[in-house]
N, C-alpha and C. Protein backbone atom coordinates (compact mmCIF):
# COMPACT_ATOMS: atom_id res chain seq x y z
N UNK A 1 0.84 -1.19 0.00
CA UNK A 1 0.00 0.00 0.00
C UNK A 1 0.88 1.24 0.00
N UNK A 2 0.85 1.93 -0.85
CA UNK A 2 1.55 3.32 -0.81
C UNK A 2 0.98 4.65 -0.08
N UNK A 3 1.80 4.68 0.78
CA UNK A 3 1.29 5.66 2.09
C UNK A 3 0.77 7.07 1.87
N UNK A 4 -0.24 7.73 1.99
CA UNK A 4 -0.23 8.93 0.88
C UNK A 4 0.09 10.68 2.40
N UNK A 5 0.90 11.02 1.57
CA UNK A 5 1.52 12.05 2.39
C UNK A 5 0.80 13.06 2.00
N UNK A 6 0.20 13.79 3.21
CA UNK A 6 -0.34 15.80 3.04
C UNK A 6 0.56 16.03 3.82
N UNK A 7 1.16 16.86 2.71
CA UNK A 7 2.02 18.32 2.69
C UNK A 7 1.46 19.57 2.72
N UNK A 8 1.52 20.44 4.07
CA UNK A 8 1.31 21.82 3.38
C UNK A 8 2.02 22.39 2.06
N UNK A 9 1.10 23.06 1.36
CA UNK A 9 2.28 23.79 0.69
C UNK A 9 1.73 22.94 -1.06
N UNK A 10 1.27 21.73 -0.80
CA UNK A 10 1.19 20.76 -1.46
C UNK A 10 0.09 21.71 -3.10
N UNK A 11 -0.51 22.53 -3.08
CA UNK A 11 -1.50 22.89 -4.15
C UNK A 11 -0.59 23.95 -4.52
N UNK A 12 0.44 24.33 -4.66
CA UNK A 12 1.20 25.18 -4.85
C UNK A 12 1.61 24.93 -6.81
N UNK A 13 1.63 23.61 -6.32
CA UNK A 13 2.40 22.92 -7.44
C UNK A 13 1.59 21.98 -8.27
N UNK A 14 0.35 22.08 -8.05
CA UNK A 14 -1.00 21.60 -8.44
C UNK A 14 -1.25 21.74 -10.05
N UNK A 15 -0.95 21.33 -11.28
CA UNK A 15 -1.39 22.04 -12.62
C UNK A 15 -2.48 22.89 -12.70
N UNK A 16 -3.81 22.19 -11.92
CA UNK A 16 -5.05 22.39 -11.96
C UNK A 16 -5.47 23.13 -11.10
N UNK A 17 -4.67 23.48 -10.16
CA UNK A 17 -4.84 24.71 -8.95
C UNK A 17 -4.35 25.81 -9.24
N UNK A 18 -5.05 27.39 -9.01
CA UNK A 18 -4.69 28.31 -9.12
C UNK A 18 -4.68 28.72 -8.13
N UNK A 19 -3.99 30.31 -8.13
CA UNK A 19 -4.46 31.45 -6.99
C UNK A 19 -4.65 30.61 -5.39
N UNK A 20 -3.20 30.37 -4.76
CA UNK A 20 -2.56 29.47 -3.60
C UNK A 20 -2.60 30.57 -3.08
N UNK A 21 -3.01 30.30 -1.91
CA UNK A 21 -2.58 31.54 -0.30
C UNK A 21 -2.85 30.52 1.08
N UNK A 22 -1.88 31.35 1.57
CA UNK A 22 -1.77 30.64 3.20
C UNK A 22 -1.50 32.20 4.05
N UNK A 23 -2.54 31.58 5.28
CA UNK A 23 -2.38 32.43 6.55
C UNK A 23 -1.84 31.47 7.77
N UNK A 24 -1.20 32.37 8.77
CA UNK A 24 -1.17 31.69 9.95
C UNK A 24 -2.18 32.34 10.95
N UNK A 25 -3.27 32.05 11.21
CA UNK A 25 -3.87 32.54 12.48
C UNK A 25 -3.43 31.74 13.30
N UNK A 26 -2.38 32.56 14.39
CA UNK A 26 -2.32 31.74 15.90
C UNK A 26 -1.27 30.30 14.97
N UNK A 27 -1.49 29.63 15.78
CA UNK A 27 -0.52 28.11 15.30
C UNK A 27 -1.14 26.91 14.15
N UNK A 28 -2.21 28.06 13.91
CA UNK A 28 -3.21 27.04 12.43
C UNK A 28 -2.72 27.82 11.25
N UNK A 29 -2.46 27.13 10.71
CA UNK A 29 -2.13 27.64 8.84
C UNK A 29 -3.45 26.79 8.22
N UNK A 30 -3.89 27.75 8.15
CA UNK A 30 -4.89 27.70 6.66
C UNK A 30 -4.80 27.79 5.25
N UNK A 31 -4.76 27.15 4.42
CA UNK A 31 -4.42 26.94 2.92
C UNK A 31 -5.56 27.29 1.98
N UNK A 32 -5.61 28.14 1.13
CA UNK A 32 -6.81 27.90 -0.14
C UNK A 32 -6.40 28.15 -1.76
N UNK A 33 -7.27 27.42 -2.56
CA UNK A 33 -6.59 27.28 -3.62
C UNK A 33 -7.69 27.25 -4.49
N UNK A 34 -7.70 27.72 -5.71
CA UNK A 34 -9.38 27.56 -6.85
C UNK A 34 -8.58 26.65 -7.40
N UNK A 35 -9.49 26.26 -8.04
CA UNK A 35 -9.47 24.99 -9.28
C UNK A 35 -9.47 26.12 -10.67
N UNK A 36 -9.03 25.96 -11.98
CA UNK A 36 -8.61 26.20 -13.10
C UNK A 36 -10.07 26.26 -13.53
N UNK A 37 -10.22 27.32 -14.84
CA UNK A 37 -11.64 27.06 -15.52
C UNK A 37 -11.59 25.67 -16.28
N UNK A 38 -10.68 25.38 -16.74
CA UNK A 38 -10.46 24.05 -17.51
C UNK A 38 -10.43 22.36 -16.69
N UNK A 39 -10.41 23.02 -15.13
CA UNK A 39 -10.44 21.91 -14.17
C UNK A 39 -11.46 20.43 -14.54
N UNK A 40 -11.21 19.24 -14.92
CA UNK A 40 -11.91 18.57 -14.69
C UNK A 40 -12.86 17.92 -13.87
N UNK A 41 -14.39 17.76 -13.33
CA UNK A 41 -15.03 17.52 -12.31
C UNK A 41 -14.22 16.49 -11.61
N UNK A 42 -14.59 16.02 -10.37
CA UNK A 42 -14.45 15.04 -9.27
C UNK A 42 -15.21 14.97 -8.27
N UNK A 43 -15.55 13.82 -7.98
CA UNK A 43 -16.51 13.86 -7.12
C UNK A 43 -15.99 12.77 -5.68
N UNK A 44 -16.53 12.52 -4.36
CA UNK A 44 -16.62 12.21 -3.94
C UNK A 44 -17.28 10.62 -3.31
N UNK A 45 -17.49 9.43 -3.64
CA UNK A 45 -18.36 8.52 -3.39
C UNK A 45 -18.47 8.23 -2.31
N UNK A 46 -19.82 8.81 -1.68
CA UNK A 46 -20.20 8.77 -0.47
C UNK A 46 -21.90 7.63 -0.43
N UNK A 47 -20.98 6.39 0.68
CA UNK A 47 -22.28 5.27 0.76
C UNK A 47 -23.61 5.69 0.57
N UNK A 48 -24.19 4.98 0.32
CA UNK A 48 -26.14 5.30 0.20
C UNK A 48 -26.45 6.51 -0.22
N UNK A 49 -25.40 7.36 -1.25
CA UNK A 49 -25.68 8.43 -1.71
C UNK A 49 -24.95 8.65 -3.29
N UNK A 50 -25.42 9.64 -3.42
CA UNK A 50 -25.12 9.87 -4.91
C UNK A 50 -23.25 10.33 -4.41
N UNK A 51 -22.70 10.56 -5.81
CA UNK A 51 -21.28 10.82 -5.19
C UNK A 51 -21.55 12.55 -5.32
N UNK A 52 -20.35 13.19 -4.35
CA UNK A 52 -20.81 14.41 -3.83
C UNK A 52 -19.78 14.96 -4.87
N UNK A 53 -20.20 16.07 -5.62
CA UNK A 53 -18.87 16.94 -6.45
C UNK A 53 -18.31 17.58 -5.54
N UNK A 54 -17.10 17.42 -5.39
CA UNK A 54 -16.33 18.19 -4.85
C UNK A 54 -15.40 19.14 -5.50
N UNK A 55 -15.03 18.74 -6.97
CA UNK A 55 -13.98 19.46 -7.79
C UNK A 55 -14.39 19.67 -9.18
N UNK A 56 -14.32 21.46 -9.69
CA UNK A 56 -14.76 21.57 -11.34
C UNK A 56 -14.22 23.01 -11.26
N UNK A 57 -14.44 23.30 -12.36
CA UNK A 57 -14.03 24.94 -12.46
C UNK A 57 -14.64 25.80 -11.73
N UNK A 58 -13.32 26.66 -11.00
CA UNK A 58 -13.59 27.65 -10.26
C UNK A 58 -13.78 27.16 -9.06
N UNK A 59 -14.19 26.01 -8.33
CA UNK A 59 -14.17 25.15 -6.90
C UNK A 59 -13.14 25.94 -5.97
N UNK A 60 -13.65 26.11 -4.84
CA UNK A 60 -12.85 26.57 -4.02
C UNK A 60 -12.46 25.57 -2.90
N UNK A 61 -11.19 25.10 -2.92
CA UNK A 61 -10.23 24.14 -1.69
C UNK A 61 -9.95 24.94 -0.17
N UNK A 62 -10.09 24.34 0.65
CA UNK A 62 -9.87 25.37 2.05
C UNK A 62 -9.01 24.32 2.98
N UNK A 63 -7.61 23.87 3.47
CA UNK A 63 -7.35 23.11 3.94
C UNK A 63 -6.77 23.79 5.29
N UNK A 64 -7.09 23.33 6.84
CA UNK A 64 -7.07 23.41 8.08
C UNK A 64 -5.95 22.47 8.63
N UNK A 65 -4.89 23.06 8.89
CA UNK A 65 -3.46 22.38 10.15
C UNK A 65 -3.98 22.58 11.57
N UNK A 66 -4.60 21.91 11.77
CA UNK A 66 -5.45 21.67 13.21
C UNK A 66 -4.31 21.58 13.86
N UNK A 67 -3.13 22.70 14.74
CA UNK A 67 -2.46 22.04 15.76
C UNK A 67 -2.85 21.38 16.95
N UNK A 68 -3.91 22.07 17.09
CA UNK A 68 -4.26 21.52 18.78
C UNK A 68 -5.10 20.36 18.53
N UNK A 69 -5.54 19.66 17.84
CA UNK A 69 -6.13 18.30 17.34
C UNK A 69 -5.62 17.67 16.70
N UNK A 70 -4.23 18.00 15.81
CA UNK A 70 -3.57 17.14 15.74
C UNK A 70 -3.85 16.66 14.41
N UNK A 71 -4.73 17.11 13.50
CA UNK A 71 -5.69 17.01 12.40
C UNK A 71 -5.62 17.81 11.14
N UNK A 72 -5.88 17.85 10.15
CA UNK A 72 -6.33 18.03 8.90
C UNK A 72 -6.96 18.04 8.50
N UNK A 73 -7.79 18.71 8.10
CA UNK A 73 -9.71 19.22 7.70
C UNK A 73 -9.66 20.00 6.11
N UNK A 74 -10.47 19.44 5.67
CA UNK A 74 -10.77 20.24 4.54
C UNK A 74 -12.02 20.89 4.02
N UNK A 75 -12.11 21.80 3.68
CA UNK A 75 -13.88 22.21 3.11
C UNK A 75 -13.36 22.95 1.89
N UNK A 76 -14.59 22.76 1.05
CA UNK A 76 -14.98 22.43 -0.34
C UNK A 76 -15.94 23.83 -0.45
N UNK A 77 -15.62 24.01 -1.07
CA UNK A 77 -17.11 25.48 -1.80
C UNK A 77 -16.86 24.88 -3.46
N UNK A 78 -18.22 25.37 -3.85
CA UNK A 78 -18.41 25.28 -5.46
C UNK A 78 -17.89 26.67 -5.88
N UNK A 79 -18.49 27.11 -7.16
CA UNK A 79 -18.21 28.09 -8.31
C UNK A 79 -18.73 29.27 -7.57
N UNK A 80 -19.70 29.39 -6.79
CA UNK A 80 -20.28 30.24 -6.32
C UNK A 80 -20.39 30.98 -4.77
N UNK A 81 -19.73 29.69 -4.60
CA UNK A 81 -19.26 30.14 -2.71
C UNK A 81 -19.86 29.63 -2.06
N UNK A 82 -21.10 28.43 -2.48
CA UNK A 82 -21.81 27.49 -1.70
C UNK A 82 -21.15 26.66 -1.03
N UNK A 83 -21.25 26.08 0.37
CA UNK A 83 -20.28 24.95 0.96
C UNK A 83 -20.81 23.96 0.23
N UNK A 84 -20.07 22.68 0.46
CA UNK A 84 -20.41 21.74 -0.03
C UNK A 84 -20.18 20.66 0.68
N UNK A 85 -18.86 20.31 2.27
CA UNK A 85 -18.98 19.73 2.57
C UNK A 85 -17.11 19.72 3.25
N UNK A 86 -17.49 19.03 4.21
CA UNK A 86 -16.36 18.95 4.79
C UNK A 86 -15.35 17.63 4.83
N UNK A 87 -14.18 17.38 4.50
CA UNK A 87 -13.65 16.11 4.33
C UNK A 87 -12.35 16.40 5.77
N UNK A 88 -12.55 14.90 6.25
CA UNK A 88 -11.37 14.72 7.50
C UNK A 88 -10.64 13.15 7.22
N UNK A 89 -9.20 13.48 6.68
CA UNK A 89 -8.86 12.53 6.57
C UNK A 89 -8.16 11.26 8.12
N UNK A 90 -8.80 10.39 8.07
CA UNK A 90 -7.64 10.08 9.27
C UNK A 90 -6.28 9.74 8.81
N UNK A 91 -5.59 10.30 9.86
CA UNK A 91 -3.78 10.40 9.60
C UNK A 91 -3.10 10.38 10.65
N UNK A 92 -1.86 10.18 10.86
CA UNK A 92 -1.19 10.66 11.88
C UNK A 92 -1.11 11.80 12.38
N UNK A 93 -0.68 11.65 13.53
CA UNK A 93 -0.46 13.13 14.24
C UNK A 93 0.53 14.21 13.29
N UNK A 94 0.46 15.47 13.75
CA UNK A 94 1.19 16.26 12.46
C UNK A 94 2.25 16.43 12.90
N UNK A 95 3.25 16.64 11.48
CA UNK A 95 4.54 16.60 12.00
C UNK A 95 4.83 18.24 11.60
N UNK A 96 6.03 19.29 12.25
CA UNK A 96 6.10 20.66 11.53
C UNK A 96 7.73 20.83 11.28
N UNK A 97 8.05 21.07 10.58
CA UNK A 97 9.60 21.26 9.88
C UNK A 97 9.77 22.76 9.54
N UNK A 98 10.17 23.99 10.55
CA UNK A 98 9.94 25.15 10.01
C UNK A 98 8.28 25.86 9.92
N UNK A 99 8.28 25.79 8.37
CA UNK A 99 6.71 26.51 8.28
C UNK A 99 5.79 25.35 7.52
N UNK A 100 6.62 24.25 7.51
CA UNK A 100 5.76 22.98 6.92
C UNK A 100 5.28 21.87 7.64
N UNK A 101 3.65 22.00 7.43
CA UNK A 101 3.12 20.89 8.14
C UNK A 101 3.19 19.28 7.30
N UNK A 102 3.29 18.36 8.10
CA UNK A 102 3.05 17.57 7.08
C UNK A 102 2.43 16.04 8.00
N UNK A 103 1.83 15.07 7.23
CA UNK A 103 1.06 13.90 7.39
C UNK A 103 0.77 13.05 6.86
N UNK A 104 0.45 11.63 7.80
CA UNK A 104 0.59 10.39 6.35
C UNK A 104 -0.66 10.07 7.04
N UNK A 105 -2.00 9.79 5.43
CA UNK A 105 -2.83 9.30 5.50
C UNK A 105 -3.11 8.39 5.85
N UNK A 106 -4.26 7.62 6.47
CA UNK A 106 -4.76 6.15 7.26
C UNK A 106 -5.68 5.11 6.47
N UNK A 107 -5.66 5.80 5.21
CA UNK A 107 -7.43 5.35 4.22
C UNK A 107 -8.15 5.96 4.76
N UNK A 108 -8.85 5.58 6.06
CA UNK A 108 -10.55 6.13 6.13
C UNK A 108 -10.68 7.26 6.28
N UNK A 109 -11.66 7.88 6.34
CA UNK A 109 -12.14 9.36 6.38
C UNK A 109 -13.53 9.62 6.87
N UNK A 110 -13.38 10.99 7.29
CA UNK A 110 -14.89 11.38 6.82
C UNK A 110 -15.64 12.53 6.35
N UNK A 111 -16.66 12.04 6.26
CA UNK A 111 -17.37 13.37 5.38
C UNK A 111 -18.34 14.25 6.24
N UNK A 112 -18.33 14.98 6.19
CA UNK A 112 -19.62 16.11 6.99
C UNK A 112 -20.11 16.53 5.83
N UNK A 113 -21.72 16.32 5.61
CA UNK A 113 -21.84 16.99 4.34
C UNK A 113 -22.62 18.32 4.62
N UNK A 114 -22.80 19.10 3.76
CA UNK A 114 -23.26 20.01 4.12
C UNK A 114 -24.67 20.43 5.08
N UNK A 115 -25.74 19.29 5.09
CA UNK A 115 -26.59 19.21 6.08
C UNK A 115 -26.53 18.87 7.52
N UNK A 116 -24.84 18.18 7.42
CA UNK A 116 -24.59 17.89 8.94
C UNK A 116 -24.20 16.54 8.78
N UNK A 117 -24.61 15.69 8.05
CA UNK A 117 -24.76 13.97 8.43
C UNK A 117 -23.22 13.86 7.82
N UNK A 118 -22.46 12.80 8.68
CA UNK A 118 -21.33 11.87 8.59
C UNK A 118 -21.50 10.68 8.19
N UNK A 119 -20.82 10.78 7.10
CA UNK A 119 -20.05 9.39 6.97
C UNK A 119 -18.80 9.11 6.89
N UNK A 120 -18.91 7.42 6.82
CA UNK A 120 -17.25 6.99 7.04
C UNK A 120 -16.80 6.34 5.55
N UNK A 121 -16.01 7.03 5.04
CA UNK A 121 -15.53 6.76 3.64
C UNK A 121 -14.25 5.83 3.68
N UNK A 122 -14.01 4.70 2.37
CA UNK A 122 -12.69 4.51 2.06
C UNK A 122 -12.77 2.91 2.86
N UNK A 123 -14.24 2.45 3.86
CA UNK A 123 -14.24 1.50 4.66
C UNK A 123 -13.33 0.00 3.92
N UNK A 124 -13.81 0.16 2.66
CA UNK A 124 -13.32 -1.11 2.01
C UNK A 124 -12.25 -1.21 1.24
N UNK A 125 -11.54 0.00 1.12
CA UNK A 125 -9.85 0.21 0.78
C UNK A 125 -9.41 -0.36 2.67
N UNK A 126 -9.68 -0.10 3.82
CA UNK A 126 -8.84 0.23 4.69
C UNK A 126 -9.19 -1.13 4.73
N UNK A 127 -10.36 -1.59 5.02
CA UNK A 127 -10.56 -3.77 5.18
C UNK A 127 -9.43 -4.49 4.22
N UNK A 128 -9.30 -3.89 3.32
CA UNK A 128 -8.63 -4.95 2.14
C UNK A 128 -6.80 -4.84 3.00
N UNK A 129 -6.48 -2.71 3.44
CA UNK A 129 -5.06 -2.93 3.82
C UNK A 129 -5.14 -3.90 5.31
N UNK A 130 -6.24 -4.00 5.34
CA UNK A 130 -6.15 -4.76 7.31
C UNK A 130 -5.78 -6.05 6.60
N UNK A 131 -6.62 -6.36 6.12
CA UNK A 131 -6.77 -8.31 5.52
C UNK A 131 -5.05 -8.59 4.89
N UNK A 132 -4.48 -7.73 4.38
CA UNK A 132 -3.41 -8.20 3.15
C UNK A 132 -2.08 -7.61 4.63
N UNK A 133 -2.35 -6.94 5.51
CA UNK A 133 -1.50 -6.37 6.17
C UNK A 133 -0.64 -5.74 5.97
N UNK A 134 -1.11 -4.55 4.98
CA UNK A 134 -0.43 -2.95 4.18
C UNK A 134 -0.22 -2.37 5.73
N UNK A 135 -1.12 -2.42 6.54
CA UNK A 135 -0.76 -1.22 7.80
C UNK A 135 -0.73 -2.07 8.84
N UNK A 136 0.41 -1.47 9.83
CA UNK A 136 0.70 -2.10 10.69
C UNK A 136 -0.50 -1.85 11.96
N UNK A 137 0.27 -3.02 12.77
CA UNK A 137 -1.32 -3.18 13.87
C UNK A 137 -1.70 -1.72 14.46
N UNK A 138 0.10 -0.90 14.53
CA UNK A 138 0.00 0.23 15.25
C UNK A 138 -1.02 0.83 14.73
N UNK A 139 -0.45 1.20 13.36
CA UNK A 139 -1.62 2.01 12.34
C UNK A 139 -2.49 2.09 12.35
N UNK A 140 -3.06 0.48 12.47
CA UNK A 140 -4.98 -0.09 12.36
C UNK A 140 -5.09 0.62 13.34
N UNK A 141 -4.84 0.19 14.59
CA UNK A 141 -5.22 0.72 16.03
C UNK A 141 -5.32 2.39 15.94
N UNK A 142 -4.75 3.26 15.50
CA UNK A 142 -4.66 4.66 15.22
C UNK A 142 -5.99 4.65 14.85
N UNK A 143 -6.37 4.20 13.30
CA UNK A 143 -7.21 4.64 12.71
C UNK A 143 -8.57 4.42 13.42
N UNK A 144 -8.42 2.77 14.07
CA UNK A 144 -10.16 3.08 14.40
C UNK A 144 -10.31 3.37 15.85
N UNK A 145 -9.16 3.80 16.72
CA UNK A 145 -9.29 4.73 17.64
C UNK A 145 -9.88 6.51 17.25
N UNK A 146 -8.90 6.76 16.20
CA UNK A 146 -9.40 7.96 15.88
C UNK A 146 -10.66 8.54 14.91
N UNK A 147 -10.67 7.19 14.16
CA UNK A 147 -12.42 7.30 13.53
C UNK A 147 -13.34 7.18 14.46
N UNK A 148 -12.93 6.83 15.56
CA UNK A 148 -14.54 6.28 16.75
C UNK A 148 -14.26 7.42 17.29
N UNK A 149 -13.36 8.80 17.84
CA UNK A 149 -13.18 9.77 18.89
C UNK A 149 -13.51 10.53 17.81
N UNK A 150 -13.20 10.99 16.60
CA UNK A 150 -13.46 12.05 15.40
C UNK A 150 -15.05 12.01 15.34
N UNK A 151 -15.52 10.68 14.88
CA UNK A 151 -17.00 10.54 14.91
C UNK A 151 -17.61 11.10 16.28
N UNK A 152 -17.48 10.68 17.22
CA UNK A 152 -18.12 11.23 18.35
C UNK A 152 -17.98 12.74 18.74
N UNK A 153 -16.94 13.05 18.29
CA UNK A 153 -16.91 15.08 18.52
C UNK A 153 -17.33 15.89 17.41
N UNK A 154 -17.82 14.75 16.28
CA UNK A 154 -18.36 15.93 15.33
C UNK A 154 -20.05 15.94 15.98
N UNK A 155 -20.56 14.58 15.95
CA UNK A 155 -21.64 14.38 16.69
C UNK A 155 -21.83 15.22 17.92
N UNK A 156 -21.34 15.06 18.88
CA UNK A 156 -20.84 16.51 20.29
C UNK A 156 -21.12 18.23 20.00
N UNK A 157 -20.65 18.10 18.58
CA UNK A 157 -20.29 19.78 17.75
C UNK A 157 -18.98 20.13 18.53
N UNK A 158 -18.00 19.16 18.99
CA UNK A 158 -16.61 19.37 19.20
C UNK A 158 -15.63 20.01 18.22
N UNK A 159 -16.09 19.13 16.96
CA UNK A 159 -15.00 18.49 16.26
C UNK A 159 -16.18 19.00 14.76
N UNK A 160 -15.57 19.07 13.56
CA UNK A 160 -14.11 20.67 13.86
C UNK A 160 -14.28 21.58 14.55
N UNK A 161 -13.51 22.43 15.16
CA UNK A 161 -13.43 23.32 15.89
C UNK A 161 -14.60 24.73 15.39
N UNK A 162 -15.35 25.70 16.05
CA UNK A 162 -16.09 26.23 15.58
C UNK A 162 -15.59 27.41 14.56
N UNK A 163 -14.52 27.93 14.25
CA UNK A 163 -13.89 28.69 13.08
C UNK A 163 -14.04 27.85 12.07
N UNK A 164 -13.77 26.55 12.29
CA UNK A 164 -13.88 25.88 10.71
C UNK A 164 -15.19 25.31 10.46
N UNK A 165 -15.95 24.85 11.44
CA UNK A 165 -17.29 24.06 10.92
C UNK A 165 -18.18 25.51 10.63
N UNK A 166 -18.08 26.67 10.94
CA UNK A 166 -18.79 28.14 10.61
C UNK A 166 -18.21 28.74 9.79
N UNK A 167 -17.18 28.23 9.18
CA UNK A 167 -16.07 28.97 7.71
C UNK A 167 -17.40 29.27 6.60
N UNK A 168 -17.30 30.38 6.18
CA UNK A 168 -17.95 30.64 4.46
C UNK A 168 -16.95 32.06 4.28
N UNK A 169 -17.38 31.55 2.53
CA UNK A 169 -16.27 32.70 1.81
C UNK A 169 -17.29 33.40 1.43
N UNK A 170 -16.82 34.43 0.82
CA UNK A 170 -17.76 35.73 -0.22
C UNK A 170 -16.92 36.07 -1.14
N UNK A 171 -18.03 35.62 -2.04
CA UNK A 171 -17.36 36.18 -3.50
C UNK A 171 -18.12 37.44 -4.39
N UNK A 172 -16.96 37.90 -4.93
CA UNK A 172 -17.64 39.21 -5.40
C UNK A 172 -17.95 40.37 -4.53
N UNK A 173 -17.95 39.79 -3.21
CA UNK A 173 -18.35 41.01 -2.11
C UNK A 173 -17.45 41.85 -1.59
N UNK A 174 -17.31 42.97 -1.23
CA UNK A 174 -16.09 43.98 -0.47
C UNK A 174 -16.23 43.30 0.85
N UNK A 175 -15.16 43.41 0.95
CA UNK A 175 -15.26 43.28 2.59
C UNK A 175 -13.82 43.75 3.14
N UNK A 176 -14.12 45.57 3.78
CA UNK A 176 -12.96 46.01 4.33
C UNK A 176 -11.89 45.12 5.28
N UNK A 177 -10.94 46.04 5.08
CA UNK A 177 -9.41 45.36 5.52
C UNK A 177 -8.57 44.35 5.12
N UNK A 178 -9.20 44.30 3.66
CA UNK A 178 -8.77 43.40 3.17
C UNK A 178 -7.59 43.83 2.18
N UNK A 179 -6.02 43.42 2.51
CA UNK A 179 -5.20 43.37 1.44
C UNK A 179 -4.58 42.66 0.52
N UNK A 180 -5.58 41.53 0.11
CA UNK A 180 -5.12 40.36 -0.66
C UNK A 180 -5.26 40.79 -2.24
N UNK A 181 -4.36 40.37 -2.82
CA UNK A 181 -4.28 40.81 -3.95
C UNK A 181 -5.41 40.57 -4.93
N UNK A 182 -5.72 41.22 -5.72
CA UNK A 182 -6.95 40.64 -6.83
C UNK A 182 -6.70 40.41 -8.05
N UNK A 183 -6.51 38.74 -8.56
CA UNK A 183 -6.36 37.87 -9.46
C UNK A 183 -7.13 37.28 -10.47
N UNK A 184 -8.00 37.82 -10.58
CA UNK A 184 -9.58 37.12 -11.46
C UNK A 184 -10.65 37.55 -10.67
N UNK A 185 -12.02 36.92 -11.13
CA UNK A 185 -12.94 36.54 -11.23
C UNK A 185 -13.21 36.45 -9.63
N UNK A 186 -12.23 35.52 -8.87
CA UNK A 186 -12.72 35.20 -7.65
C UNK A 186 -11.68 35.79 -6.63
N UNK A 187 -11.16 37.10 -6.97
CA UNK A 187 -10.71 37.60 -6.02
C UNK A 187 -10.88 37.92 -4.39
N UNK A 188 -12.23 38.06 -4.48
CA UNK A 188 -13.01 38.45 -3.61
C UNK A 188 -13.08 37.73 -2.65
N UNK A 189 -12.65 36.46 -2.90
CA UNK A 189 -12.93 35.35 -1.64
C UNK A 189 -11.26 35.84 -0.95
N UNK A 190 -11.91 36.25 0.45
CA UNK A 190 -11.00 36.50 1.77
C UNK A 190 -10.36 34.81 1.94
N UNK A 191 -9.23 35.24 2.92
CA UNK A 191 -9.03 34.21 3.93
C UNK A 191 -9.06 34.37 5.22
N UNK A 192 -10.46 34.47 5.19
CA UNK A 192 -11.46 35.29 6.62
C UNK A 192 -12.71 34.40 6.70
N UNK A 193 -13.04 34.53 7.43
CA UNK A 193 -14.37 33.33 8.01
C UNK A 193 -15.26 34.25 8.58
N UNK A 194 -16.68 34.17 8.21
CA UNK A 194 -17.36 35.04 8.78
C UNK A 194 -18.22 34.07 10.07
N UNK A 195 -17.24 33.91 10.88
CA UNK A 195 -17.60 33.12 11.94
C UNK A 195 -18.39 33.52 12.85
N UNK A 196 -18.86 32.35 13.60
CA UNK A 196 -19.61 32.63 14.86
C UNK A 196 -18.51 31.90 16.11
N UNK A 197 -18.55 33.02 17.27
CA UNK A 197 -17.66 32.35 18.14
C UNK A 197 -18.00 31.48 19.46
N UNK A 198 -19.30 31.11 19.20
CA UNK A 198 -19.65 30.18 20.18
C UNK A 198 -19.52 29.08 19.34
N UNK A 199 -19.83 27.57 20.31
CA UNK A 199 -19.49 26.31 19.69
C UNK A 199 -20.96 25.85 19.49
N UNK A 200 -22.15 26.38 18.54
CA UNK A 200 -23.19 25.39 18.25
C UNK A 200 -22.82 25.20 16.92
């Protein structure tokens, strides 16, 4: 099984990714990146459901260095600035080298979709590395320790933290204090969260 590594920094170098920016709020680096007009769709296959698009022209990528959880979060907007859904890969704890985060994937995952409901993705890639013994026991043990504690704090409204599960962008809209440069079409999207700071 070939171990799959997130790198910050990693959409930089993307063909199909444009217009890369990173902030540090506090000890979280936040990453975002559009997809190309020429971007090819991708979607998501999520059980007992249709598969979820996650990637096409103009898509907006939002990726979260959870230090204090130890985690990696991602959320998805379409063409228009609609969410679409939140992806959590399970991985190891993060490692930081300087200003680079980095992490090795577990297979499973999950999804928050935009109405709220979770699922657990990737179940029958991670059965096949258990059965053939791609990951070690340590590993297994990681993953469905941390799929059973991840599941239960999104359920809680723990997990993601409330800056990221209340993240939305604006496009096209002003929104003072803003000095990010303007590159196209979707300039407009901040790397600002028009958050709420309680945890519902």
């Amino acid at each position: 099984m070939d171990v799959k590594v997130i790198e910050s920094g990693e959409w930089q170098t993307h063909t199909l990714l444009t217009d890369y920016r990173a902030e540090w709020p506090g000890d979280m680096l936040v990453e975002r990146a559009t997809w190309t007009q020429n971007a090819p769709t991708d979607s998501l296959p999520v059980r007992g459901d249709s598969p979820v698009l996650i990637a096409g022209p103009s898509y907006i990528w939002f990726r979260f260095w959870l230090s204090d959880d130890q985690q990696v979060v991602d959320r998805y907007f379409d063409s228009e600035g609609h969410a679409i859904g939140t992806y959590v890969p399970i991985c190891q704890p993060l490692t930081k080298e300087g200003q680079i985060y980095r992490t090795e994937g577990l297979l499973l995952g999950l999804w928050i979709g935009a109405d709220g409901q979770v699922t657990v993705l990737h179940e029958e890639e991670f059965d096949e590395a258990v059965s053939s013994q791609s990951l070690s026991p340590v590993d297994i043990d990681r993953a469905e320790t941390r799929i059973r504690s991840l599941t239960l704090a999104v359920a809680q409204k723990r997990f993601p933290p409330a800056l990221v599960r209340n993240f939305t962008i604006n496009i096209g809209g002003n929104q003072s204090g803003s000095d990010q440069p303007e590159s196209g079409p979707e300039a407009d999207i901040l790397l600002s969260s028009e958050q709420q700071t309680d945890s519902r």
